[in-house]
C-alpha atoms as a PDB file:
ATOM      1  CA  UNK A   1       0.000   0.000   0.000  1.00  0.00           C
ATOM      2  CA  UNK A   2       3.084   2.067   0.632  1.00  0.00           C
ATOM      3  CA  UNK A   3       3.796   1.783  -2.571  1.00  0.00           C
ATOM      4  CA  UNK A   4       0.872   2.855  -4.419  1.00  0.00           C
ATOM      5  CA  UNK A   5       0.586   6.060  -2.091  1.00  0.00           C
ATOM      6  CA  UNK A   6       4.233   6.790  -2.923  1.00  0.00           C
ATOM      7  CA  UNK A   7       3.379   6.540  -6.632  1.00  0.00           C
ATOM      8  CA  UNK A   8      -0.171   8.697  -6.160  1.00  0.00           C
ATOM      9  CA  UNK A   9       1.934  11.325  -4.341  1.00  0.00           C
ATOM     10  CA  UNK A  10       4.156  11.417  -7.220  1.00  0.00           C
ATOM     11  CA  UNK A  11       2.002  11.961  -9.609  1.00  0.00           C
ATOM     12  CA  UNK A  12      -0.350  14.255  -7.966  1.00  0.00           C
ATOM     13  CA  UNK A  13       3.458  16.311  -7.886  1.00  0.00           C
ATOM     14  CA  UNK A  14       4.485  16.225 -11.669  1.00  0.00           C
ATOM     15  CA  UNK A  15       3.516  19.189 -13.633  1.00  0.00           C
ATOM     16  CA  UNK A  16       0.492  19.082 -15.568  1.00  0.00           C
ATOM     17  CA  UNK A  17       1.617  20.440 -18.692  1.00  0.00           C
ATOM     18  CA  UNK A  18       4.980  18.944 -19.507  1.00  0.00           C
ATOM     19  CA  UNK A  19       5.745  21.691 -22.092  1.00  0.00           C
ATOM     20  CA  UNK A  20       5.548  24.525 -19.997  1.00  0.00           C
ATOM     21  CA  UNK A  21       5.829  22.943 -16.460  1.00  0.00           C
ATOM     22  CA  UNK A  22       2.643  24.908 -14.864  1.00  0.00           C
ATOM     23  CA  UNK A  23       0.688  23.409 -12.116  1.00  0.00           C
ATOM     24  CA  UNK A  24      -2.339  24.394  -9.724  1.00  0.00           C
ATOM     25  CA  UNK A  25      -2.146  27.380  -7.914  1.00  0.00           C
ATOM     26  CA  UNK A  26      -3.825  27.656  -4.182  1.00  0.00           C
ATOM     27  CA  UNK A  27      -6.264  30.095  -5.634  1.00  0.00           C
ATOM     28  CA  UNK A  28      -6.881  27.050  -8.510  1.00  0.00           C
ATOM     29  CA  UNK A  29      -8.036  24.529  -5.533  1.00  0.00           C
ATOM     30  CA  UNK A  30      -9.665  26.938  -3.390  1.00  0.00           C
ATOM     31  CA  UNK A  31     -11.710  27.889  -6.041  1.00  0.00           C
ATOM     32  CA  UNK A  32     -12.712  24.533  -7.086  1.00  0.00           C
ATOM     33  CA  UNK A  33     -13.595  23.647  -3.971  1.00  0.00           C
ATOM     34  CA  UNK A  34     -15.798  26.398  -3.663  1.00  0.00           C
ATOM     35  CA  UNK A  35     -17.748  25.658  -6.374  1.00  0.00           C
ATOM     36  CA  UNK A  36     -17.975  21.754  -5.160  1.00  0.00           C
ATOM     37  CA  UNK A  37     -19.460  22.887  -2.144  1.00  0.00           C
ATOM     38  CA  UNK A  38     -23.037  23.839  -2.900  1.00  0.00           C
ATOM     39  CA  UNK A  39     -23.623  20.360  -4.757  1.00  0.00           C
ATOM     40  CA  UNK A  40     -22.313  18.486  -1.265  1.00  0.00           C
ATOM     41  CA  UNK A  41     -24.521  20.572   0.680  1.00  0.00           C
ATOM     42  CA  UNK A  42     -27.472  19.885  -1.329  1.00  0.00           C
ATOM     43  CA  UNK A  43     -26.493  16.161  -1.435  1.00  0.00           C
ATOM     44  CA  UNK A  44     -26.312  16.393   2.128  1.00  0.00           C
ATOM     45  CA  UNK A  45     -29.720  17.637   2.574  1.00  0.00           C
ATOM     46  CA  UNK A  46     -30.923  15.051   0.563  1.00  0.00           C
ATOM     47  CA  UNK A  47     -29.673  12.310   2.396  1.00  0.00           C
ATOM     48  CA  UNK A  48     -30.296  13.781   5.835  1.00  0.00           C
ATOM     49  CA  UNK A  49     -34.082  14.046   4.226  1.00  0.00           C
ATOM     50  CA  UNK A  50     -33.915  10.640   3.047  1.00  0.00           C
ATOM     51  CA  UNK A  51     -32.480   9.058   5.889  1.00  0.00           C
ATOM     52  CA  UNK A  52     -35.540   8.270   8.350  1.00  0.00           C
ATOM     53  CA  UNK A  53     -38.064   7.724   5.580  1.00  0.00           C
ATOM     54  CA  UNK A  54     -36.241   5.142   3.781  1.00  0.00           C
ATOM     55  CA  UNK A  55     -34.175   3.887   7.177  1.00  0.00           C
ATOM     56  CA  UNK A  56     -30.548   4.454   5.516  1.00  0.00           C
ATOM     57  CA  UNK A  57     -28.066   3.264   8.065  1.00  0.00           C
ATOM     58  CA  UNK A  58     -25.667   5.976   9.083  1.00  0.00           C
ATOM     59  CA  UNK A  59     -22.754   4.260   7.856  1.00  0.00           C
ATOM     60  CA  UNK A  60     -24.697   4.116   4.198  1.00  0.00           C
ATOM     61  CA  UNK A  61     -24.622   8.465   4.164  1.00  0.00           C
ATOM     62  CA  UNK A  62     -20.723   8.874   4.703  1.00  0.00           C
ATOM     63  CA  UNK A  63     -20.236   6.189   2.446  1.00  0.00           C
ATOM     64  CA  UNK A  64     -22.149   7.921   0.025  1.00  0.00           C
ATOM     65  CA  UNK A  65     -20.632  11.301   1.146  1.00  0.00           C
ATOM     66  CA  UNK A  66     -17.166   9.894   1.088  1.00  0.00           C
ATOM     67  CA  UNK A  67     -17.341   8.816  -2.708  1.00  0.00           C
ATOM     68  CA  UNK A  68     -19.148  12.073  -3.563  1.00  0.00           C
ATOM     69  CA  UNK A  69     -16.177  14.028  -2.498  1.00  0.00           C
ATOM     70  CA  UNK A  70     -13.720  11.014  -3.503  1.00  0.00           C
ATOM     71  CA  UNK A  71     -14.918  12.359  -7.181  1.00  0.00           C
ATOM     72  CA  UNK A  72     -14.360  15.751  -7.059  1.00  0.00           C
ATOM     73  CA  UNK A  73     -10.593  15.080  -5.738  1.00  0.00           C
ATOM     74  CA  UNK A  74     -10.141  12.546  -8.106  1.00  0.00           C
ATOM     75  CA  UNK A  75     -11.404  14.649 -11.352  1.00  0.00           C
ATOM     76  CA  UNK A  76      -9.504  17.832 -10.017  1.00  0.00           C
ATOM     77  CA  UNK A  77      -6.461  17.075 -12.154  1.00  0.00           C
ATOM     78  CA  UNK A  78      -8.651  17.180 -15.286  1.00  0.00           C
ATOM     79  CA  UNK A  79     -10.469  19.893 -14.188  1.00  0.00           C
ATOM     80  CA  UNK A  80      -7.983  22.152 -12.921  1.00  0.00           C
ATOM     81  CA  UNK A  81      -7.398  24.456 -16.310  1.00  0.00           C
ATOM     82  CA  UNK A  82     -10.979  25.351 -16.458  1.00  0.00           C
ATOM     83  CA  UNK A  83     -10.268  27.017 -13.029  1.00  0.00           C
ATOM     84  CA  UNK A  84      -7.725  28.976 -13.760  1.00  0.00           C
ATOM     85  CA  UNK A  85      -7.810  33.271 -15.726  1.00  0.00           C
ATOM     86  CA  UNK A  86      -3.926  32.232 -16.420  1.00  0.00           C
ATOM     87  CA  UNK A  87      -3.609  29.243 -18.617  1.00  0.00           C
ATOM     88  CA  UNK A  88      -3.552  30.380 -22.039  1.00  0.00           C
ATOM     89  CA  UNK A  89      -6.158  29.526 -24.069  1.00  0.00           C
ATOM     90  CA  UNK A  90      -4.672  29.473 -27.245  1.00  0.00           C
ATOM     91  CA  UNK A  91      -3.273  26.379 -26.375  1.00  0.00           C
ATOM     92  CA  UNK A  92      -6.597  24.593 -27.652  1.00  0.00           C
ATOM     93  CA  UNK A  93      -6.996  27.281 -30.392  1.00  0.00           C
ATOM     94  CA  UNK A  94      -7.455  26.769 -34.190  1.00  0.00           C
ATOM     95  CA  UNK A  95      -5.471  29.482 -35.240  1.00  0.00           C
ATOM     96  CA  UNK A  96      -2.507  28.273 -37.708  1.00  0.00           C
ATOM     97  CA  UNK A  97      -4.433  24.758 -38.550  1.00  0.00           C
ATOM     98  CA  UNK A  98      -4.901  23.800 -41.946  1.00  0.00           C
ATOM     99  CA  UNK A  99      -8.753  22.627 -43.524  1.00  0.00           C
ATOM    100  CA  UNK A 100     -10.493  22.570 -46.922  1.00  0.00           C
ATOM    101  CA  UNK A 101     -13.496  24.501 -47.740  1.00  0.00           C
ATOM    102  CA  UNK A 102     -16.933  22.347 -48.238  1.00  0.00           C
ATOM    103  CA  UNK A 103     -18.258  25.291 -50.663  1.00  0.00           C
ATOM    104  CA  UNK A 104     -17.070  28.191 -52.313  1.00  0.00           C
ATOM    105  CA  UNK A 105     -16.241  31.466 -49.644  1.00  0.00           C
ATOM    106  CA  UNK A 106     -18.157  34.563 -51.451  1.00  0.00           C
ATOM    107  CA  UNK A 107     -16.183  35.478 -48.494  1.00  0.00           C
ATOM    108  CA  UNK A 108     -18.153  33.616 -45.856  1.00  0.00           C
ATOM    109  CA  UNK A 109     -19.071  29.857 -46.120  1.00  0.00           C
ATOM    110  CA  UNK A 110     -18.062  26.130 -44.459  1.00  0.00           C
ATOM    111  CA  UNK A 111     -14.473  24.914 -43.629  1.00  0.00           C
ATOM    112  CA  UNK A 112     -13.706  21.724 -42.611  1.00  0.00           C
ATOM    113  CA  UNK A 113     -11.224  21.408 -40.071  1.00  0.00           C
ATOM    114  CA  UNK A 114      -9.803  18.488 -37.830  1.00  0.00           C
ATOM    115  CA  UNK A 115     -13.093  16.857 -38.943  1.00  0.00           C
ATOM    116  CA  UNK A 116     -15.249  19.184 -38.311  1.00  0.00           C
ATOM    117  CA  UNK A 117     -17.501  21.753 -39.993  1.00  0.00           C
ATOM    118  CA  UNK A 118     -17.150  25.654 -39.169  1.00  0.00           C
ATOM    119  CA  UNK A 119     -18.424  28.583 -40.616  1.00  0.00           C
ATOM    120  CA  UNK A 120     -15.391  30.486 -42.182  1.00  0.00           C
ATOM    121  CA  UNK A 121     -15.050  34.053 -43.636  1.00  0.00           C
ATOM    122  CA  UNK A 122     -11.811  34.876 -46.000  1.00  0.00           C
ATOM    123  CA  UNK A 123      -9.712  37.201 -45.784  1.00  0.00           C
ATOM    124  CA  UNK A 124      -8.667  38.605 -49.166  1.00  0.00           C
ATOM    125  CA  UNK A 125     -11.961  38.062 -51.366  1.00  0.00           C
ATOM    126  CA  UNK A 126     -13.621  34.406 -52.977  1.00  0.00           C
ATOM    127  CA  UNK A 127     -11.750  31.204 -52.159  1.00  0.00           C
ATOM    128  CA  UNK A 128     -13.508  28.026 -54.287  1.00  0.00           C
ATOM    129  CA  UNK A 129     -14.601  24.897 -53.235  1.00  0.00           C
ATOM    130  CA  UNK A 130     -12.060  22.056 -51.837  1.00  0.00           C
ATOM    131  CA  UNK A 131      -9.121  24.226 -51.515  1.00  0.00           C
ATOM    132  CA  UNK A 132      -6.946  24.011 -48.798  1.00  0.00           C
ATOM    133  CA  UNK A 133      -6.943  27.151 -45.988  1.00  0.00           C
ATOM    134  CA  UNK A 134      -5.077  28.048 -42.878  1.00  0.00           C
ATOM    135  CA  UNK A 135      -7.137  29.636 -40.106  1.00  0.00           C
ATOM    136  CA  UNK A 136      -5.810  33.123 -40.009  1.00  0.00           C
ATOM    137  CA  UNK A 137      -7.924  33.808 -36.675  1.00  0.00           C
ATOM    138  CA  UNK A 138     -10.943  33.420 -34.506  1.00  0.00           C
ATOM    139  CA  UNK A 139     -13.685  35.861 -34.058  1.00  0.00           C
ATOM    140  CA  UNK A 140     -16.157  33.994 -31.505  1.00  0.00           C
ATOM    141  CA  UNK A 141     -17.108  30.729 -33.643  1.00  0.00           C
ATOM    142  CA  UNK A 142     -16.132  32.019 -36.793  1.00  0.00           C
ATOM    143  CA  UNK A 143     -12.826  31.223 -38.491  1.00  0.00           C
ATOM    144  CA  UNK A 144     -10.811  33.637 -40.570  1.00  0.00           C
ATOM    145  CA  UNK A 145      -9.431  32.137 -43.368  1.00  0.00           C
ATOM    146  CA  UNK A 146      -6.777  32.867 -46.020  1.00  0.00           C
ATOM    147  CA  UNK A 147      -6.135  29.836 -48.982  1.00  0.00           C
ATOM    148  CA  UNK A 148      -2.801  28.026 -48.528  1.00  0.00           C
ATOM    149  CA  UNK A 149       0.509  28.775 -50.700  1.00  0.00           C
ATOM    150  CA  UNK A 150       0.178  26.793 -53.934  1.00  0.00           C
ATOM    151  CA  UNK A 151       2.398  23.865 -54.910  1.00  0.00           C
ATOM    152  CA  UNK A 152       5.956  24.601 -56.468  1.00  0.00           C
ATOM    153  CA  UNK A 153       3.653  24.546 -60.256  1.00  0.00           C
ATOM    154  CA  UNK A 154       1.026  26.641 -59.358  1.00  0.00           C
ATOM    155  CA  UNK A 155      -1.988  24.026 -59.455  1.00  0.00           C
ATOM    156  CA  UNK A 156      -3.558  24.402 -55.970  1.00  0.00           C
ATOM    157  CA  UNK A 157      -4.709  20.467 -56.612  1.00  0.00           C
ATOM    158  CA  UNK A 158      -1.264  19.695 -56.141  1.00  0.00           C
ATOM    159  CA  UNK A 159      -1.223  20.986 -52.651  1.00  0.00           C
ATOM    160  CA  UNK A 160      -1.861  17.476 -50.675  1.00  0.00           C
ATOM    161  CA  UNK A 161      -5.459  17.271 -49.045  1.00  0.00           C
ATOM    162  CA  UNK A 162      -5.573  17.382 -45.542  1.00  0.00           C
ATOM    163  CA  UNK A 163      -5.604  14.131 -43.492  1.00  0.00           C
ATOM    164  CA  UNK A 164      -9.587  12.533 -42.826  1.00  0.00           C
ATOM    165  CA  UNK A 165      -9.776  11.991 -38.604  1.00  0.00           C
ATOM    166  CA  UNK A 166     -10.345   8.335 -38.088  1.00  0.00           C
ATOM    167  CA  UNK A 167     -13.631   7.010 -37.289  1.00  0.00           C
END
């Protein structure tokens, strides 16, 4: 058992993000927990409600209370990002990825990209359907698009097509 808690601890240490070492601040946890604690108070009232209609033994409510904060330590790790002002979000951003438009931009119309469909608006005038653009920017849930350098002889068919996401 020594083990495994040696191993938990040492986890629970290493940095979340490997590429830019950052981890949990105080003000992270505190105000996670803060937001966990209306939902245990409410599941507290409903057991404590529960209790003598339904004769739950004692031992049955911290059990139940135990694994109910049990989950919110255990998903903290995952969680933790969506917590904090700090962690850049362009780190989940589309900016710079590549996709191919479904129809022709007259300048707004569909792109697909990393398998999915988003409205797009070019930059610099028409692009036409199936050619390959790089997301220029993000305004809200529209993409900002400008088409791709051409191949070395000019035929934009050249360019390769952008890999299908596996199903």
């Amino acid at each position: 058992m020594t083990g495994l808690t040696a191993k938990l601890r040492s986890w629970l240490r290493r940095p979340a993000i490997p590429t830019d070492k950052r981890r949990w601040s105080a003000r992270v946890v505190i105000k996670y927990a803060l937001i966990q604690v209306p939902g245990t108070i409410l599941l507290v009232l409903v057991l404590l409600l529960a209790k003598e209609p339904l004769g739950i033994p004692v031992w049955v409510l911290w059990s139940i209370l135990g694994f109910w904060v049990t989950k919110d330590v255990l998903l903290f790790p995952f969680l933790w990002r969506s917590y904090d002002p700090d962690f850049p979000a362009e780190a989940h951003s589309l900016v710079g990825a590549i996709g191919v438009t479904t129809e022709r931009l007259a300048p707004s119309g569909y792109v697909q990209v990393r398998g999915e469909l988003w409205l797009a608006q070019a930059v610099g005038g028409r692009i036409s359907k199936g050619q390959r653009v790089r997301v220029r920017q993000m305004r809200e849930l529209t993409l900002i698009v400008e088409p791709v350098a051409l191949a070395g002889n000019g035929d934009p068919r050249a360019v390769p097509p952008s890999p299908r996401p596996r199903r």
